[in-house]
Each structure stands twice: as C-alpha cells, then as structure tokens.
Protein backbone atom coordinates (compact mmCIF):
# COMPACT_ATOMS: atom_id res chain seq x y z
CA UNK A 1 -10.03 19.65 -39.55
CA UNK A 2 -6.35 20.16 -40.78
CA UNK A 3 -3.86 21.74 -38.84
CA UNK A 4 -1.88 24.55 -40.44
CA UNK A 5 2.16 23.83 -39.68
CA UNK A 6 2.89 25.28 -37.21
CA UNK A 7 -0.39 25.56 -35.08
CA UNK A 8 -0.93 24.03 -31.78
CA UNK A 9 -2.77 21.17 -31.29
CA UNK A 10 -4.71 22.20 -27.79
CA UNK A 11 -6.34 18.66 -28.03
CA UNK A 12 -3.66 16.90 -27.27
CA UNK A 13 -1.87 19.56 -24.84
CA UNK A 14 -4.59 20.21 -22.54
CA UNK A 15 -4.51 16.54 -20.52
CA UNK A 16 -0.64 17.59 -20.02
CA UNK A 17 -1.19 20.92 -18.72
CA UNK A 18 -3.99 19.47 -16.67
CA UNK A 19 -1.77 16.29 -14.77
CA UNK A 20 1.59 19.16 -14.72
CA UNK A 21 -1.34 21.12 -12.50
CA UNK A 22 -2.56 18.40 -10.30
CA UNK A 23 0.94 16.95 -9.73
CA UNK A 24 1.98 20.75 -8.53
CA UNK A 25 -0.85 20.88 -6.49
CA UNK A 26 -0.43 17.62 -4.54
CA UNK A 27 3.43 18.55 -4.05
CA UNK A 28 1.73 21.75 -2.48
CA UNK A 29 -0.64 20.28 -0.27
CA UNK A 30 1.79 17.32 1.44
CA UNK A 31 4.84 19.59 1.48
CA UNK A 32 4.15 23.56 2.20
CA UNK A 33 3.80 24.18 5.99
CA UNK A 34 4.19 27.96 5.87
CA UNK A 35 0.66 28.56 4.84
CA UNK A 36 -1.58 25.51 5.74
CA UNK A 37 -4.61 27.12 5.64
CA UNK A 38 -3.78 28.72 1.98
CA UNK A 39 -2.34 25.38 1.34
CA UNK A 40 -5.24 23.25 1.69
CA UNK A 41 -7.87 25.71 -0.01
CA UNK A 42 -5.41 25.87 -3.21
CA UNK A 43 -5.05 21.56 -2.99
CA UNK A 44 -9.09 21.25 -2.56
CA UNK A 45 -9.41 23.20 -5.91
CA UNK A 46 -8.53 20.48 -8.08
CA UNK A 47 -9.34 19.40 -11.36
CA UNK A 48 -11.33 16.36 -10.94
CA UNK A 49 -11.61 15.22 -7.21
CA UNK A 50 -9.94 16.83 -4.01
CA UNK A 51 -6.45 16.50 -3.13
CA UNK A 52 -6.13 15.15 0.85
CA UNK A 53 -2.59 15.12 1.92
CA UNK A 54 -2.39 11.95 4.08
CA UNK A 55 0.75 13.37 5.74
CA UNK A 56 -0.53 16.88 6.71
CA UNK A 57 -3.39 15.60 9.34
CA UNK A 58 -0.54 13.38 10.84
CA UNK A 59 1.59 16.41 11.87
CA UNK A 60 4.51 15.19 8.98
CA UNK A 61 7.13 18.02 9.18
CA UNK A 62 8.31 17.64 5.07
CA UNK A 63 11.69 19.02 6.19
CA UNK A 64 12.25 15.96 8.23
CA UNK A 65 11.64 13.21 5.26
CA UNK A 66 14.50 12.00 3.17
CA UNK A 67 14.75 13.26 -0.08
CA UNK A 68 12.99 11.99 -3.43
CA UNK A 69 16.48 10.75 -4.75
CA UNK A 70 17.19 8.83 -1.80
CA UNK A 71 13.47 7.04 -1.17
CA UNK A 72 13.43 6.36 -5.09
CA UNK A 73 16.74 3.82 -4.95
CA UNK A 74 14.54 1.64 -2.30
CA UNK A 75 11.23 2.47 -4.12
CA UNK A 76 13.32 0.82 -7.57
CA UNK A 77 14.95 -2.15 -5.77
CA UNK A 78 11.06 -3.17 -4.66
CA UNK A 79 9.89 -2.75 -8.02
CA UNK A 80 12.27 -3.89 -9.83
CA UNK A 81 11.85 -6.56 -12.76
CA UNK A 82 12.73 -9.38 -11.48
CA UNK A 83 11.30 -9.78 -8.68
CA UNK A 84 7.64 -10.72 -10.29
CA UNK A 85 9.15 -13.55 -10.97
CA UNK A 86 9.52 -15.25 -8.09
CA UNK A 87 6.96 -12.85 -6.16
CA UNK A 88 4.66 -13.35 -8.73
CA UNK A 89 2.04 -10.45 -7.78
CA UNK A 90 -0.84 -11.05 -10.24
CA UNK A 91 -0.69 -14.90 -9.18
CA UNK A 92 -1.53 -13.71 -5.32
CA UNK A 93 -3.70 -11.12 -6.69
CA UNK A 94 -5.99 -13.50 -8.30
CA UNK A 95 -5.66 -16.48 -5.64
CA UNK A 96 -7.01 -13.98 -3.15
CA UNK A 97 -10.60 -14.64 -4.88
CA UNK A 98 -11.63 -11.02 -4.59
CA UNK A 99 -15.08 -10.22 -5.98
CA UNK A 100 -14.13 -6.54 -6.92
CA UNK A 101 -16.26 -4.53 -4.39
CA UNK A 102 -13.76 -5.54 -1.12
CA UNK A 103 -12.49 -2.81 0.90
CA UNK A 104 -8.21 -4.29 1.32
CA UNK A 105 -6.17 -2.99 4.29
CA UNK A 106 -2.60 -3.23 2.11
CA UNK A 107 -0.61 -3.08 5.77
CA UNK A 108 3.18 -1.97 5.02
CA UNK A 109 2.79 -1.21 1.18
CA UNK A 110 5.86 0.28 1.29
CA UNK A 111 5.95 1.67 -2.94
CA UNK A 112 2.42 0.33 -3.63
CA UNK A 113 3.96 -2.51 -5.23
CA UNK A 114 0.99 -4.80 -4.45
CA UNK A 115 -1.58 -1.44 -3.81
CA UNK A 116 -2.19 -0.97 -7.41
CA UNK A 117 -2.68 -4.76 -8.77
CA UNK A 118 -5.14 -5.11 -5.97
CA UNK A 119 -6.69 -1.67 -6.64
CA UNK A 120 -7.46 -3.17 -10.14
CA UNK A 121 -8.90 -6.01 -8.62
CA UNK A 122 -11.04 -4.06 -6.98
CA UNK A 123 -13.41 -1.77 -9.91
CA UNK A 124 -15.87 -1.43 -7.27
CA UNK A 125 -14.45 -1.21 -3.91
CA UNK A 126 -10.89 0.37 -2.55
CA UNK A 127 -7.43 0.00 -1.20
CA UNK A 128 -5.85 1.57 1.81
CA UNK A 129 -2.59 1.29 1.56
CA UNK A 130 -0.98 2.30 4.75
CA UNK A 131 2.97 2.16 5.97
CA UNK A 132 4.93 3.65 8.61
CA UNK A 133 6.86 5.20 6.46
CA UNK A 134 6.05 9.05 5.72
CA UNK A 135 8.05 9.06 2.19
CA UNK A 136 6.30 5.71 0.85
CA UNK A 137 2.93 7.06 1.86
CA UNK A 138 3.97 10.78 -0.41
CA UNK A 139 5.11 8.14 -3.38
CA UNK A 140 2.12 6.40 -3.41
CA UNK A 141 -0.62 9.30 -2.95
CA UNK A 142 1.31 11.21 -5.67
CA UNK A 143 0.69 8.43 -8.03
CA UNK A 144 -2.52 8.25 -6.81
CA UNK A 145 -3.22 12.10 -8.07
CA UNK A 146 -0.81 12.33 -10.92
CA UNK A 147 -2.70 8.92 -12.52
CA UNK A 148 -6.36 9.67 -11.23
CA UNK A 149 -6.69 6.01 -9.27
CA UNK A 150 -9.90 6.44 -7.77
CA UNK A 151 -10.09 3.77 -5.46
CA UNK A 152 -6.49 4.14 -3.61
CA UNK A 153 -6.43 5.95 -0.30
CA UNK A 154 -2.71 6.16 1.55
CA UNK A 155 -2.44 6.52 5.17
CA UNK A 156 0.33 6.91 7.48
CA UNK A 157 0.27 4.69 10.61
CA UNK A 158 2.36 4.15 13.45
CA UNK A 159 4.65 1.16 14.52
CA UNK A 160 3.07 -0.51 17.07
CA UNK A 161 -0.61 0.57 15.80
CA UNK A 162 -2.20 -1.29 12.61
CA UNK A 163 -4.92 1.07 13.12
CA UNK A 164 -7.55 -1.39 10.62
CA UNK A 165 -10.64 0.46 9.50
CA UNK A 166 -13.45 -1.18 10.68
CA UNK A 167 -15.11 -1.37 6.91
CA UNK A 168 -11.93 -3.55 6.23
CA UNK A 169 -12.98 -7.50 4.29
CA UNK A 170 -8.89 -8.47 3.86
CA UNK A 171 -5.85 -7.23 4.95
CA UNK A 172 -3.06 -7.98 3.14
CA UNK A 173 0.59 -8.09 4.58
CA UNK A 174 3.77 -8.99 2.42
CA UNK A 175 7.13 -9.17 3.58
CA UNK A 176 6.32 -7.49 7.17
CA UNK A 177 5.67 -9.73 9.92
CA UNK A 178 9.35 -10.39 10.28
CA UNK A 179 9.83 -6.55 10.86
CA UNK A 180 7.54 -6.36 13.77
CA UNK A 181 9.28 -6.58 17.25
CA UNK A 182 6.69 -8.07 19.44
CA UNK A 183 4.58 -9.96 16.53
CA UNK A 184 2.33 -11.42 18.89
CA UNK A 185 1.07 -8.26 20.75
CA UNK A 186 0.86 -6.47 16.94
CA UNK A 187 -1.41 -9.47 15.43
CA UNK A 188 -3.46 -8.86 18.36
CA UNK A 189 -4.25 -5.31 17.91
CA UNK A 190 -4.47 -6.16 14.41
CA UNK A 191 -6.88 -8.91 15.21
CA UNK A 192 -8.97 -6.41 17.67
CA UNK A 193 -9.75 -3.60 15.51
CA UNK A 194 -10.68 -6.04 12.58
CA UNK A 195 -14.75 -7.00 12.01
CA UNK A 196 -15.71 -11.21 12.50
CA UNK A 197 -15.19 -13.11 9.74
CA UNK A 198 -12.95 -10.51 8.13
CA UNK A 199 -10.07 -12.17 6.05
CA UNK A 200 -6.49 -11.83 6.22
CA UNK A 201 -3.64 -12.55 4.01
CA UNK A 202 0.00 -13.13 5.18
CA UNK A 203 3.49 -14.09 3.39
CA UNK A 204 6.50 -14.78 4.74
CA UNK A 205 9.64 -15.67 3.90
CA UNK A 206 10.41 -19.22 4.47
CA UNK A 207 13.01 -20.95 6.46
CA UNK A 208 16.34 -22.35 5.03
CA UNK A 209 19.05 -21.14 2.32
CA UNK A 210 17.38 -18.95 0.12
CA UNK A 211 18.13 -16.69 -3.32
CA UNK A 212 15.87 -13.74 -1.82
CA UNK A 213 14.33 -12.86 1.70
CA UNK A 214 15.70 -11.62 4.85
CA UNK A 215 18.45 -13.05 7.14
CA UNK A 216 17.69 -16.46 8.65
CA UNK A 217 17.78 -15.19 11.84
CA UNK A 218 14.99 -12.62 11.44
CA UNK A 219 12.56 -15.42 9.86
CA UNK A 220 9.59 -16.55 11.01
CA UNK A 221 8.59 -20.24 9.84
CA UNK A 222 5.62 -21.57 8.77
CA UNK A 223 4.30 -23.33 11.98
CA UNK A 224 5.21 -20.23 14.06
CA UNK A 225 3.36 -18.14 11.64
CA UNK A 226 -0.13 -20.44 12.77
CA UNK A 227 0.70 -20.58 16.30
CA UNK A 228 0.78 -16.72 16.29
CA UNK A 229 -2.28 -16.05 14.59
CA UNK A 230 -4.51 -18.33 16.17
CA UNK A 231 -3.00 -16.73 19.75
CA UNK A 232 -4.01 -13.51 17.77
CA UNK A 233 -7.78 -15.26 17.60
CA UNK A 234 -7.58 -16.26 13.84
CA UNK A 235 -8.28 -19.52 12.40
CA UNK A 236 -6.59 -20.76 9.29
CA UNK A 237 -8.98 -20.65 6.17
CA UNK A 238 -6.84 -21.40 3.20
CA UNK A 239 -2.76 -21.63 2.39
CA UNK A 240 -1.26 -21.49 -1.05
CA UNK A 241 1.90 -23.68 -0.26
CA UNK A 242 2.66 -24.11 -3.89
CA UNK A 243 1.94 -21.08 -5.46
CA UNK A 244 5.53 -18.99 -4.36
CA UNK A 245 8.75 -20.87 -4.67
CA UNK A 246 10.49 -18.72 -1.34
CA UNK A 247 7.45 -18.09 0.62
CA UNK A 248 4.63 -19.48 3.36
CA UNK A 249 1.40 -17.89 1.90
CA UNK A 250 -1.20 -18.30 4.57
CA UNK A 251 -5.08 -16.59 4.54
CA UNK A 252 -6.92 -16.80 8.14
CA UNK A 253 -9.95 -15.68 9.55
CA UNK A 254 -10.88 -13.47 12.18
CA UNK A 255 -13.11 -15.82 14.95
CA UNK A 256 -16.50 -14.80 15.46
C-alpha cells in the first residue's frame, strides 16, 4: 500500500517505541530505590521477557555507582578496535570447541567484551557473565534488554567469592588472575564450587617486555599459572601457546 506524504509509517516506528520502553524500564528496575516494590511490578511488565535487575537482590545502592560518563571511558578503552588484534576474541572463541548448548561462567567480564561472542557460540545454552564490579554488571544487563540477548544472564559477585553455579561446563577468565590477591586460596574456591570434569579456560599475560598487559611486577608466568591450578585440584587438558602473540592461554580440568 502507498503511503500518502506525510503519513506515518507505524511499521517501522513501533520496534523503536518498543526498545525506547524496555530500555526505560530496565533503567527503572536497577536504579529506583524509592519504590521497590512499584519498581519491580512496573520492570516485570515487559514487552517480551521479564526484566531482573541483577543489582537490586544484591542490596546495590545506585547512588553509590560512578556515573555512566565515567564507567563508559573504561568500558571504550576495553573495547576498543585494536585490541582484537592482538586479543583476537573470535580465535579463543572458536578454539574453546564449544558445542553450542554449554552453560560458560564468563568470571570478571568486565564490558562483556568476551560475554557476547561466547553468547553466540552458544544458540542453545547461556552465559553468566559475572564481575565485581556493580557498573559493568548495569552495562552489560542493559545491553542484554535493550538488544533482546536471550541467553546472557549478569551477576554481581564479590571479591574473594567466584560464587560458580553448579550447572557451569567452562569458566572462562581473561585478564584477571593477576588481579586476585591471594590467587591460590581464590582458584580453590573456584575449583570447589565447580562440578568434576568441568572445564576451565585461563589467559594471562605473559612474562617479559611487552606492547600491552599489566606491569611486570603484577604478572603471573606460565609455569606459575600450572603450579597454581593443579594446587587448586585441576589438571591441564589443553594450551593454545601459539594462538595469542602476548598471552599464556591454558584450559584445565576440574579432577574427579
């Protein structure tokens, strides 16, 4: 049918005014504290699926989180261009060997920069991508609403808890393990709450003069990274050692 000039073309306006409703409702669930109750009935009437805030069962105060303008300058230096080059994401995606209906623990996903390859990975099974951080957790579950990602779940967790689901087949940490303060006692709880024969995936920076990566001194080398997982009771299934040009890329297995 032709349009008269002038007339409104609903067709193509209704998906905006749908996603302008669901992002406003999201905002309203994770960050109105006044009225929870009134908060979560309006964020369970969504469009398509409900809205959970993974902050508001944690007890996040939103008044305490830094602002959107200041998270998104850290959230653009992880994603920015460059970096797939020599982090090359799809590359560890697909030498993972997923079969698509995994459930992946993505432990410190900090702006989802790994969340969402794996989550497409994954057309029958799901990511949780958890972080300490309260403001990467809101940046990731809003993209999860305002693009309808079915199979991403965000959850906050605490510092010296990786809190694994027990449903969990890989976990998948990137860039962390040097953060940790006590790495040993943290691979072990890691270890503990994670099923036999579950898989995990960890890179590292390598040791020596490097264009990207951490301080030296912070660094954790390649034959410290085995001697702390098998004290975590892992045994070494696989390692990439060619795949990234600045990084140990190691998969183990949790000992039956």
């Amino acid at each position: 049918m032709t349009r008269r000039s002038g007339q409104v073309d609903w067709s193509t306006r209704v998906p905006l005014v749908k996603m302008a409703v669901l992002i406003l409702l999201v905002l309203a669930a994770c960050e109105t504290q006044e009225r929870p109750e009134a908060a979560s009935a309006e964020a369970h009437e969504s469009l398509d699926a409900p809205i959970d805030c993974p902050l508001r069962g944690k007890g996040v105060d939103p008044a305490t989180m830094r602002p959107f303008e200041e998270v998104e300058e850290y959230i653009a230096f992880l994603e920015r261009e460059d970096r797939a080059a020599w982090q090359k994401p799809d590359e560890v995606v697909a030498a993972l060997g997923l079969t698509g209906n995994e459930t992946v623990f993505d432990l410190g996903a900090g702006s989802g920069y790994f969340t969402f390859r794996l989550a497409r990975a994954l057309p029958h099974g799901k990511v949780i991508a958890a972080d300490t951080e309260p403001e990467m957790i809101r940046h990731i579950h809003h993209q999860v609403m305002a693009e309808g990602i079915a199979n991403v779940q965000a959850s906050l967790v605490e510092a010296g808890d990786p809190e694994v689901p027990e449903e969990v087949d890989l976990v998948f940490i990137c860039d962390v393990l040097h953060h940790v303060p006590d790495p040993a006692a943290w691979l072990a709880k890691l270890a503990a709450g994670m099923r036999a024969g579950a898989r995990l995936c960890l890179i590292e920076f390598k040791e020596g003069d490097l264009p990207e990566g951490p301080p030296e001194s912070v660094k954790i080398g390649r034959d410290r990274l085995v001697e702390l997982m098998t004290g975590a009771g892992f045994e070494l299934a696989s390692e990439k050692d060619d795949l990234l040009p600045y990084q140990t890329f190691l998969v183990v297995r949790r000992a039956k």
